[in-house]
Protein backbone atom coordinates (compact mmCIF):
# COMPACT_ATOMS: atom_id res chain seq x y z
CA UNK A 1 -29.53 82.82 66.24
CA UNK A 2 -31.91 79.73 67.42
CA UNK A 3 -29.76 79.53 70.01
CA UNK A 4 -30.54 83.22 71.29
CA UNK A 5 -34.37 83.24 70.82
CA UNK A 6 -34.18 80.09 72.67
CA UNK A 7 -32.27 81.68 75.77
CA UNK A 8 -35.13 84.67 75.06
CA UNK A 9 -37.47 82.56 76.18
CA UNK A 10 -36.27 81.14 79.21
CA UNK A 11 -36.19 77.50 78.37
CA UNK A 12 -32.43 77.18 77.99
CA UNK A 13 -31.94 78.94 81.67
CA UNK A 14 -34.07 76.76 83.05
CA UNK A 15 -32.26 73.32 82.26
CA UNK A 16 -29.40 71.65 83.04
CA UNK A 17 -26.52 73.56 81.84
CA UNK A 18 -23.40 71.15 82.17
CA UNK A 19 -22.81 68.42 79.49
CA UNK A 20 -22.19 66.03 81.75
CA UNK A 21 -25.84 67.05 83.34
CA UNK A 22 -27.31 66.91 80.18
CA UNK A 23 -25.45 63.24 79.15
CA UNK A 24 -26.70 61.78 82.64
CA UNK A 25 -30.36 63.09 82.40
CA UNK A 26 -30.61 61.19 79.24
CA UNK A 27 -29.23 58.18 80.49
CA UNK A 28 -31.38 58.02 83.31
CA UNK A 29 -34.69 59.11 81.06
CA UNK A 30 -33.61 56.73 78.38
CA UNK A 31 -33.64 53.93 81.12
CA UNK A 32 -36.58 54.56 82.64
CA UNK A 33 -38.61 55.86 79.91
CA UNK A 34 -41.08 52.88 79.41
CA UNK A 35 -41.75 52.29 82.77
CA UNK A 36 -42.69 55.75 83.47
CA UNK A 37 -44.70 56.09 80.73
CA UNK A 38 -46.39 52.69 81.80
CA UNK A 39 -46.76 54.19 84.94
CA UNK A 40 -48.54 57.42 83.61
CA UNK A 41 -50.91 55.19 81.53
CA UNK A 42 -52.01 52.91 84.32
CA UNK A 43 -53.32 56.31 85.51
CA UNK A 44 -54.86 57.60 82.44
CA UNK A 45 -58.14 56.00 80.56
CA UNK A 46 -57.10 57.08 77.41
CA UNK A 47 -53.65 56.38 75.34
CA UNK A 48 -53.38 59.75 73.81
CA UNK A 49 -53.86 61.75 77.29
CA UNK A 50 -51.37 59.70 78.73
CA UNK A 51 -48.92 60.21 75.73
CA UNK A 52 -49.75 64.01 76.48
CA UNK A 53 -48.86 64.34 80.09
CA UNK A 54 -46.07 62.19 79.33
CA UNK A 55 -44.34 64.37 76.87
CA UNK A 56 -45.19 67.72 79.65
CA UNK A 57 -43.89 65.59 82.59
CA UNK A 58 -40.93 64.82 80.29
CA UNK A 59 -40.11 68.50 79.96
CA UNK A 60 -41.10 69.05 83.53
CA UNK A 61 -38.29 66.36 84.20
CA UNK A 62 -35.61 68.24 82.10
CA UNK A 63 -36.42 71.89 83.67
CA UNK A 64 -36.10 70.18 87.40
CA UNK A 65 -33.40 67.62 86.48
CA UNK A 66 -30.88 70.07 88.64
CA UNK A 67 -33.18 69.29 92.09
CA UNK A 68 -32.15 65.45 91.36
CA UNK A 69 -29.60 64.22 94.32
CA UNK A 70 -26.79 62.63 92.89
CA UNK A 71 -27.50 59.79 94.98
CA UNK A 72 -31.45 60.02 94.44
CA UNK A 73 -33.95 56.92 92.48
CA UNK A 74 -34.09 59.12 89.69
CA UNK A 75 -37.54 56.91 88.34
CA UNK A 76 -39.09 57.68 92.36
CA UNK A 77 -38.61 61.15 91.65
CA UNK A 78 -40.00 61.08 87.71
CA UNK A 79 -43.24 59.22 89.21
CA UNK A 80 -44.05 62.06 91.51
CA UNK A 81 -43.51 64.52 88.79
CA UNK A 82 -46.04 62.35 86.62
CA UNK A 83 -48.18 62.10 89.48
CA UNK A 84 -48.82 65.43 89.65
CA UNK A 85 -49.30 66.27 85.82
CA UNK A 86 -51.73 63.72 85.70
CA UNK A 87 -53.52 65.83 88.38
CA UNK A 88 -52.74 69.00 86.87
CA UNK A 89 -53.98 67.17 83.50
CA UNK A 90 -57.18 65.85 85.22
CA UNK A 91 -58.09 69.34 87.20
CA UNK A 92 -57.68 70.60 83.56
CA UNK A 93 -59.45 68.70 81.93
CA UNK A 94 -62.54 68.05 84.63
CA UNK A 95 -65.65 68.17 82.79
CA UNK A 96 -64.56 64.75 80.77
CA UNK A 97 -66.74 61.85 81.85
CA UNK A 98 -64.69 59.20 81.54
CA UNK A 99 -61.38 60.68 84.35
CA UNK A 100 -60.65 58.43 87.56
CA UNK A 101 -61.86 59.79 90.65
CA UNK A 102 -58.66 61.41 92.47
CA UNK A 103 -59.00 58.76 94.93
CA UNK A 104 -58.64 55.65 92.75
CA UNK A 105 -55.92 58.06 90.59
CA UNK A 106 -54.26 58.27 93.70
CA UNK A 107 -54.61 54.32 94.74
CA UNK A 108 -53.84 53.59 91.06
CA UNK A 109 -50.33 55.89 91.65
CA UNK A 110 -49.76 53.94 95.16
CA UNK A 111 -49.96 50.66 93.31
CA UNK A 112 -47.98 51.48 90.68
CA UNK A 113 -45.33 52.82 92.57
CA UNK A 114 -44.95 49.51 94.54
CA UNK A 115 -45.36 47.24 91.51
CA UNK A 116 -42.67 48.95 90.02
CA UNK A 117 -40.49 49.05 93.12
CA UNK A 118 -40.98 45.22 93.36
CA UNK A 119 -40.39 44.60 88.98
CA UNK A 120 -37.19 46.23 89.68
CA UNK A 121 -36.17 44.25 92.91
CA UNK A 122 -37.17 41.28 90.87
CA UNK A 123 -35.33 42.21 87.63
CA UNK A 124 -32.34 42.61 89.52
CA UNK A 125 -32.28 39.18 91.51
CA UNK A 126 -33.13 37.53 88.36
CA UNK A 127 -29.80 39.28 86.32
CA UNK A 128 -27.94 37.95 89.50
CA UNK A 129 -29.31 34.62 89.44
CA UNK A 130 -28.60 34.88 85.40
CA UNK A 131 -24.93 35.33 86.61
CA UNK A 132 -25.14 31.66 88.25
CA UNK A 133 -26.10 29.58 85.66
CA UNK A 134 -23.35 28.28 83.38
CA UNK A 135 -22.61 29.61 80.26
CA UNK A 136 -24.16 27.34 78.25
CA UNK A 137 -27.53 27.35 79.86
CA UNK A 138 -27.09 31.23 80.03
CA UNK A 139 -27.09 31.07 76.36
CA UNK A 140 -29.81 28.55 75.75
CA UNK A 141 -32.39 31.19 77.66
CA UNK A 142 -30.79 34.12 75.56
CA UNK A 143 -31.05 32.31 72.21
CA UNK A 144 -34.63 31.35 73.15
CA UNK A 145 -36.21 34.77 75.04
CA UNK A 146 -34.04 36.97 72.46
CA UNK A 147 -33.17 35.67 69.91
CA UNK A 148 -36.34 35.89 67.44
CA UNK A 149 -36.67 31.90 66.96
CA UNK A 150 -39.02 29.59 67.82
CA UNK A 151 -37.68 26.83 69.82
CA UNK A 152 -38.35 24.62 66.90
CA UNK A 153 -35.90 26.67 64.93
CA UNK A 154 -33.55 26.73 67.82
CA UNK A 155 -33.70 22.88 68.42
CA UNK A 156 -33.00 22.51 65.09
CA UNK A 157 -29.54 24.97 65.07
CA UNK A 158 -28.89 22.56 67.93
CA UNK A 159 -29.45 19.03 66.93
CA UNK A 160 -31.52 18.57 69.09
CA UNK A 161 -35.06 16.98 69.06
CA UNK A 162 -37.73 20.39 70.33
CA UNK A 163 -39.08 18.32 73.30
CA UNK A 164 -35.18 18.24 74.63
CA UNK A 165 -34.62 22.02 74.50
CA UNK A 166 -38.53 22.96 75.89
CA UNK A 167 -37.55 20.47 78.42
CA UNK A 168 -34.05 22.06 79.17
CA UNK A 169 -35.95 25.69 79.10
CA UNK A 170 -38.32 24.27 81.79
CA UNK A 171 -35.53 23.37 83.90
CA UNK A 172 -33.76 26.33 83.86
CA UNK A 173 -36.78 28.49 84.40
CA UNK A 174 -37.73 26.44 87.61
CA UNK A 175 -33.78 27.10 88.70
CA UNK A 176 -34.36 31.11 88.21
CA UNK A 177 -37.98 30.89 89.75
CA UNK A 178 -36.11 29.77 93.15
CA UNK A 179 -33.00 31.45 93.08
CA UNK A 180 -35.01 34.71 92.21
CA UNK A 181 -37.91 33.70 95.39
CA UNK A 182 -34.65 32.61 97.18
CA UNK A 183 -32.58 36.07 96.96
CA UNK A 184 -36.04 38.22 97.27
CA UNK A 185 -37.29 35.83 100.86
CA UNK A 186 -33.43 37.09 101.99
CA UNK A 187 -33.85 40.49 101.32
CA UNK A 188 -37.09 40.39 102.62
CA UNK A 189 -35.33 39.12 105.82
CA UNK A 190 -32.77 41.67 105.99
């Protein structure tokens, strides 16, 4: 009966219909769900209107999933839909003092967009160059960025003296730093 009174009210008809639409609209919104909403944030001055137009450009995302290309940058897309429910958010909501101009909304969108474009080029020469190291220093930076222990507590597990592993850490960050600068200069140059 939910069901019904849902299809009533023209929600249902106007979504995604397949499973396998529905199971790939969640993937993609489930892995780019922070950085959108960081995205709509950086555009709003205050935390709870941001959390607002994210949840509407969330639905807005679901109703329109179907105009998605197979082949499309599914978080490109979900930025322009933000984009404009933060304007349809600010034209609403007008008379409040403390709203961007739409020009620095707009630069603030521009900015964003390229940040994010450049985190993700970035996140994706750095899992490559993650990929290079051995195994053992490919566990060392795990254990220490995700593992939920100090260093102290990890030198320790090792036997080996803290100044040895921050040491070790050091080295292997410099090696990322250039591979990462390395593979981003070469796609730069191609």
């Amino acid at each position: 009966m939910a069901g019904n009174s849902a299809e009533k009210s023209g929600f249902v008809a106007d979504t995604p219909q397949s499973p396998e639409q529905y199971e790939q609209f969640l993937t993609l919104f489930t892995q780019h769900r922070e950085r959108l909403f960081g995205y709509v944030f950086s555009l709003m001055p205050k935390y709870q209107d941001a959390e607002d137009v994210f949840q509407k450009t969330s639905v807005v995302l679901w109703r329109k999933f179907e105009q998605v290309r197979p082949d499309g940058d599914f978080f490109a897309w979900a930025c322009k839909v933000a984009y404009y429910e933060v304007r349809n958010f600010r034209r609403t909501h007008a008379r409040d003092r403390l709203l961007f101009s739409d020009d620095v909304v707009a630069a603030l969108a521009e900015e964003r967009t390229l940040s994010a474009e450049s985190i993700s080029r970035r996140t994706e020469a750095l899992q490559q160059c993650m990929q290079g190291l051995s195994p053992s220093h490919r566990e060392l930076v795990y254990e220490a960025y995700a593992g939920h222990r100090s260093v102290g507590q990890l030198a320790e597990e090792l036997g080996r003296a803290v100044q040895t592993v921050y040491n070790r850490l050091y080295r292997i960050r410099r090696i990322l730093f250039d591979c990462v600068q390395q593979k981003l200069t070469s796609q730069e140059a191609s």
